[in-house]
Every structure is written in C-alpha cells, then in structure tokens.
Protein backbone atom coordinates (compact mmCIF):
# COMPACT_ATOMS: atom_id res chain seq x y z
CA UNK A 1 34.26 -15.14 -45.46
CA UNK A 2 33.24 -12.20 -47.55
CA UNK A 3 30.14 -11.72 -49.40
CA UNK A 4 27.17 -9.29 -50.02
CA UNK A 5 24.40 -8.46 -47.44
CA UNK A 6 21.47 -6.47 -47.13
CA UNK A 7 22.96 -3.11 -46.25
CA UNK A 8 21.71 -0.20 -48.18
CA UNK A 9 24.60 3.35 -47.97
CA UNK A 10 21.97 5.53 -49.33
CA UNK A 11 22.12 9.59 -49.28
CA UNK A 12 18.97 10.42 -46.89
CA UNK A 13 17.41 13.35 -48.24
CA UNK A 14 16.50 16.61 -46.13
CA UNK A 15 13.70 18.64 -47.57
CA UNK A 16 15.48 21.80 -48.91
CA UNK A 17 17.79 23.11 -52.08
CA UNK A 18 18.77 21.35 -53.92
CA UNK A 19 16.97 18.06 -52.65
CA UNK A 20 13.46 19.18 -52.10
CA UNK A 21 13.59 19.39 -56.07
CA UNK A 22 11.76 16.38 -57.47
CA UNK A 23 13.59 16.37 -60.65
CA UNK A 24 17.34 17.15 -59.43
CA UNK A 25 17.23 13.87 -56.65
CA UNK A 26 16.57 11.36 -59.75
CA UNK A 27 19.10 13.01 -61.80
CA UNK A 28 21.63 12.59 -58.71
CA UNK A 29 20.64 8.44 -58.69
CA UNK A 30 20.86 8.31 -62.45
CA UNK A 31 24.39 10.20 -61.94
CA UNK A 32 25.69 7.36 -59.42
CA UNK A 33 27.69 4.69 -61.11
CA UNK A 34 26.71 1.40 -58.39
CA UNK A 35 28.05 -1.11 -60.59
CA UNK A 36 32.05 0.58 -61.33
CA UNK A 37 31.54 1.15 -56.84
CA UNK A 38 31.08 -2.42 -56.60
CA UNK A 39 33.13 -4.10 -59.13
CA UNK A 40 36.24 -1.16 -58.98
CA UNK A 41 36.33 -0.25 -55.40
CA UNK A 42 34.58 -2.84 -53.64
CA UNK A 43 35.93 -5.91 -55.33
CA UNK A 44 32.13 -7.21 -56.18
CA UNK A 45 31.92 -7.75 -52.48
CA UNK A 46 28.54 -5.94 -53.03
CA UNK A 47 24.92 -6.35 -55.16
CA UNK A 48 24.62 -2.84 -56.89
CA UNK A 49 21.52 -1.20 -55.27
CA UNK A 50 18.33 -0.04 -57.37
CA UNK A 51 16.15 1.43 -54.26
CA UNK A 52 15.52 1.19 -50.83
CA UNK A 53 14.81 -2.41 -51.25
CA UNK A 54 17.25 -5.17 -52.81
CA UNK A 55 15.96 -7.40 -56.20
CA UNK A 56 14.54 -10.90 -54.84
CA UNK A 57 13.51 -9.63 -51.19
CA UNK A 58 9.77 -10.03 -50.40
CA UNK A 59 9.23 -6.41 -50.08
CA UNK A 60 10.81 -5.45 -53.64
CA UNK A 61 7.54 -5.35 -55.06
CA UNK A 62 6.96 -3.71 -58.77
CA UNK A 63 8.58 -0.17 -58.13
CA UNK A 64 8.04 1.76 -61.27
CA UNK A 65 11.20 2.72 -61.69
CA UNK A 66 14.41 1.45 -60.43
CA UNK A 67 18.27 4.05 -61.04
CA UNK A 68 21.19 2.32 -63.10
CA UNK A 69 23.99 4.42 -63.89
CA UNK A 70 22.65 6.68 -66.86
CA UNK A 71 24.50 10.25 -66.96
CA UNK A 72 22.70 11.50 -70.05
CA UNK A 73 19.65 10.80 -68.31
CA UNK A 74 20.82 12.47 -65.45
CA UNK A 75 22.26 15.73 -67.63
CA UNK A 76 18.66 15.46 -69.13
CA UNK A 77 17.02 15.73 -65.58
CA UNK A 78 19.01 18.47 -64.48
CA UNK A 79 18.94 20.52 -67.53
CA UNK A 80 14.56 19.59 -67.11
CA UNK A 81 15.07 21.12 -63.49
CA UNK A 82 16.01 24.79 -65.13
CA UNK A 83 19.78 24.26 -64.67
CA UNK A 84 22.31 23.85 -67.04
CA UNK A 85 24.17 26.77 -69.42
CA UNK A 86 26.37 27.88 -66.67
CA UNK A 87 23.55 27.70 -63.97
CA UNK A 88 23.83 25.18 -61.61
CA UNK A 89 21.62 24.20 -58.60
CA UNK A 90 23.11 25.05 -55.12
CA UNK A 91 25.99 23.17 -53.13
CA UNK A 92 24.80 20.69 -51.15
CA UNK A 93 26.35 19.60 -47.70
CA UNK A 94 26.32 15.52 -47.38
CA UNK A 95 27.45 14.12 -43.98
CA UNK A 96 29.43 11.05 -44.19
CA UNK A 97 30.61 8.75 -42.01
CA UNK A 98 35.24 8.00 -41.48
CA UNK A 99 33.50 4.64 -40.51
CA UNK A 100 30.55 2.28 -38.70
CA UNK A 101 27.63 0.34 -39.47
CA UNK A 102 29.32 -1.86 -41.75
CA UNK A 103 30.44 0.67 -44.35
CA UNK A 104 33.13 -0.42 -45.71
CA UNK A 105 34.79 2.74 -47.71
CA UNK A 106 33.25 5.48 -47.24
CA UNK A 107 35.59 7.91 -48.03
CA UNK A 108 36.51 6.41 -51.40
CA UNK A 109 32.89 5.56 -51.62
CA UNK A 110 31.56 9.10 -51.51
CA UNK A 111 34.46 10.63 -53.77
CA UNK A 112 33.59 8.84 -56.47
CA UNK A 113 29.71 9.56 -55.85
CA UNK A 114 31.05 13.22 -55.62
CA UNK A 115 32.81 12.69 -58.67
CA UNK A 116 29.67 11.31 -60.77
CA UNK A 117 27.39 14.19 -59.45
CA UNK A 118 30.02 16.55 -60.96
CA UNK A 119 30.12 14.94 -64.03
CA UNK A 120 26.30 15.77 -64.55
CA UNK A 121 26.15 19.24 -62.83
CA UNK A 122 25.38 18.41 -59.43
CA UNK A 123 27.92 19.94 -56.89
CA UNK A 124 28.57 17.69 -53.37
CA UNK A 125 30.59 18.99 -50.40
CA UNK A 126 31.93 15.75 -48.56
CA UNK A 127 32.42 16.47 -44.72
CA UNK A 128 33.40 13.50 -42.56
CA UNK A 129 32.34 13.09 -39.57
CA UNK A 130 32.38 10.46 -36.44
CA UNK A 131 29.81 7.76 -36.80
CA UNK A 132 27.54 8.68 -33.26
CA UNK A 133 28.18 12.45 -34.79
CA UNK A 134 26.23 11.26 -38.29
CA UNK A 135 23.43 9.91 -36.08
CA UNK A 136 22.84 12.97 -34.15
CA UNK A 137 21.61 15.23 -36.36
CA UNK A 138 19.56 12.62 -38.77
CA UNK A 139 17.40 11.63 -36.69
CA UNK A 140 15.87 14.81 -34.40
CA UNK A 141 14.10 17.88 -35.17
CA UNK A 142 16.76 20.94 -35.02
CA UNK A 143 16.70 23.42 -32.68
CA UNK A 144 16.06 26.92 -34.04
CA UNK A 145 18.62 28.74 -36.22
CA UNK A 146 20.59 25.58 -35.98
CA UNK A 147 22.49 24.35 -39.72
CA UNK A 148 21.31 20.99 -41.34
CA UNK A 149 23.00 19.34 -43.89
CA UNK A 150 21.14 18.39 -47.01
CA UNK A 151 22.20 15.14 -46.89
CA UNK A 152 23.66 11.96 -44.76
CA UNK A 153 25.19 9.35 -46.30
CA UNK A 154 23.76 6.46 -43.75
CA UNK A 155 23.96 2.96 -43.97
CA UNK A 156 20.63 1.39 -43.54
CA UNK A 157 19.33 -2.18 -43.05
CA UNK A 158 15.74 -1.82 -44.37
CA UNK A 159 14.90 -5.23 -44.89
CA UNK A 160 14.91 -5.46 -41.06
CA UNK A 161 11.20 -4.80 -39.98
CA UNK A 162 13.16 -2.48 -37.05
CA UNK A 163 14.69 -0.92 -39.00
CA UNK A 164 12.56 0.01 -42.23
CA UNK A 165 9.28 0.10 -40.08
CA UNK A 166 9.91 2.22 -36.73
CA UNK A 167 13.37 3.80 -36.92
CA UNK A 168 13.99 5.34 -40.50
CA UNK A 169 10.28 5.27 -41.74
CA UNK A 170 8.47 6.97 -38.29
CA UNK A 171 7.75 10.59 -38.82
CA UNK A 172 10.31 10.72 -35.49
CA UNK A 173 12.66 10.14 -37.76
CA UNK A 174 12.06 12.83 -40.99
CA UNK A 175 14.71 15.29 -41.16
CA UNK A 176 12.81 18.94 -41.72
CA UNK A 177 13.82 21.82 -43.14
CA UNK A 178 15.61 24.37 -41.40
C-alpha cells in the first residue's frame, strides 16, 4: 500500500554564499514547484511540503509564512538580493543522496529542483553521493581547510520528537561555515 507520510526532503542550509543570504534562500523555496514534484513525478504519492512541519500536525502552529511555487516572487527576491542583469549569485554545491531514508527519486527529484532554481537565477550543482557519505559531512564540524557543500538534500522526519528535537535541531548538529 502506497500513501503519503511525514517525511520532509528538504535542502539543509550551510551558512555561506549563496545561502547565508536571507533574501536568496526564500527566493530558492518560492522557485521550487512541490505540487508538479508530487503530482508529475511522484504520482501524488506525496502531500506538497510548506515548511519544516506538515499542515494538520500539532506542531504546525501559525508560521507567518509558508513557500508555494511562485517564480515571479522568487525572480523578485533575487533581483531584491542585488542580482539579476547578468549578475548572478554564486554556484552552489548541494549533496544528494542515489538513495536511503525513504527518498524515493532523488535524482529526478533534484533535477527538476535544479531546473526551477535556474528558471529564477539561482544556479545548483547536483553531486550524488552514497547515503552514509551524505550523513558524514552534515552533521560534524569540518576539520580545517576541509570543503563543505552549501547544501544537503536530506530527508528528515521532524515530526519525530528524535528527530526534530536532539538530532537535526542540537547545535551538534549545525553545519558551520568553512
């Protein structure tokens, strides 16, 4: 039996360019069409995410603002950032998994989040790597001179008190700047 559960893929941020700019990582969840991931790729076997935090848990509280798909907004954000007229803000590296934790594509998921960063100015370097790999880096301090990536593409099961309270949320488990 297939059906939606509470698994969030989200793109955890590291501190530095292009993410550490406020303005740049809600133009990148404005940019991400959810809905056409769900409904085209993923055969609605998934609830398009707004947060951290699925609609109708306990913990979804009143967030004052939640991301749909808006790429004018997201043009708007980027172009509010100080990019735009042939300036763009800098590659970023995202880590992805070929597979684990329940992900179910995501390859084909993080091409077409590539795809929809593009579209609003926002350039993403996919590199796959093994799932234990992903973990490695996210969640310890570097060593020095060692190379971060600006972003992992992790799936997450916040509404897990583990999970959201002591091993994503603990300031163990920040990734810091280079």
């Amino acid at each position: 039996m297939t059906g939606p559960y509470p698994h969030n893929w989200g793109h955890r941020c590291a501190r530095q360019a292009p993410w550490d700019n406020k303005l740049l990582r809600k133009a990148a969840n404005y940019a991400i069409d959810r809905v056409g991931i769900c409904k085209n790729l993923l055969n609605d076997t998934c609830v398009p995410g707004t947060g951290v935090i699925y609609k109708g848990h306990p913990w979804f509280g009143n967030p004052k603002e939640t991301y749909e798909y808006n790429p004018e907004k997201a043009k708007a954000l980027v172009k509010q950032a100080g990019y735009g007229d042939g300036r763009r803000p800098p590659r970023a590296v995202h880590l992805i998994s070929t597979s684990g934790s329940g992900q179910m594509l995501p390859l084909a998921m993080n091409e077409l989040i590539q795809k929809n960063l593009k579209d609003v100015g926002l350039d993403m370097e996919v590199q796959p790597v093994e799932w234990n790999t992903l973990l490695t880096p996210g969640c310890r301090v570097p060593h020095a001179g060692e190379r971060r990536p600006e972003r992992l593409n992790i799936s997450l099961a916040f509404p897990d008190p583990s999970s959201a309270f002591q091993r994503f949320f603990h300031s163990r488990s920040v990734i810091r700047p280079r």
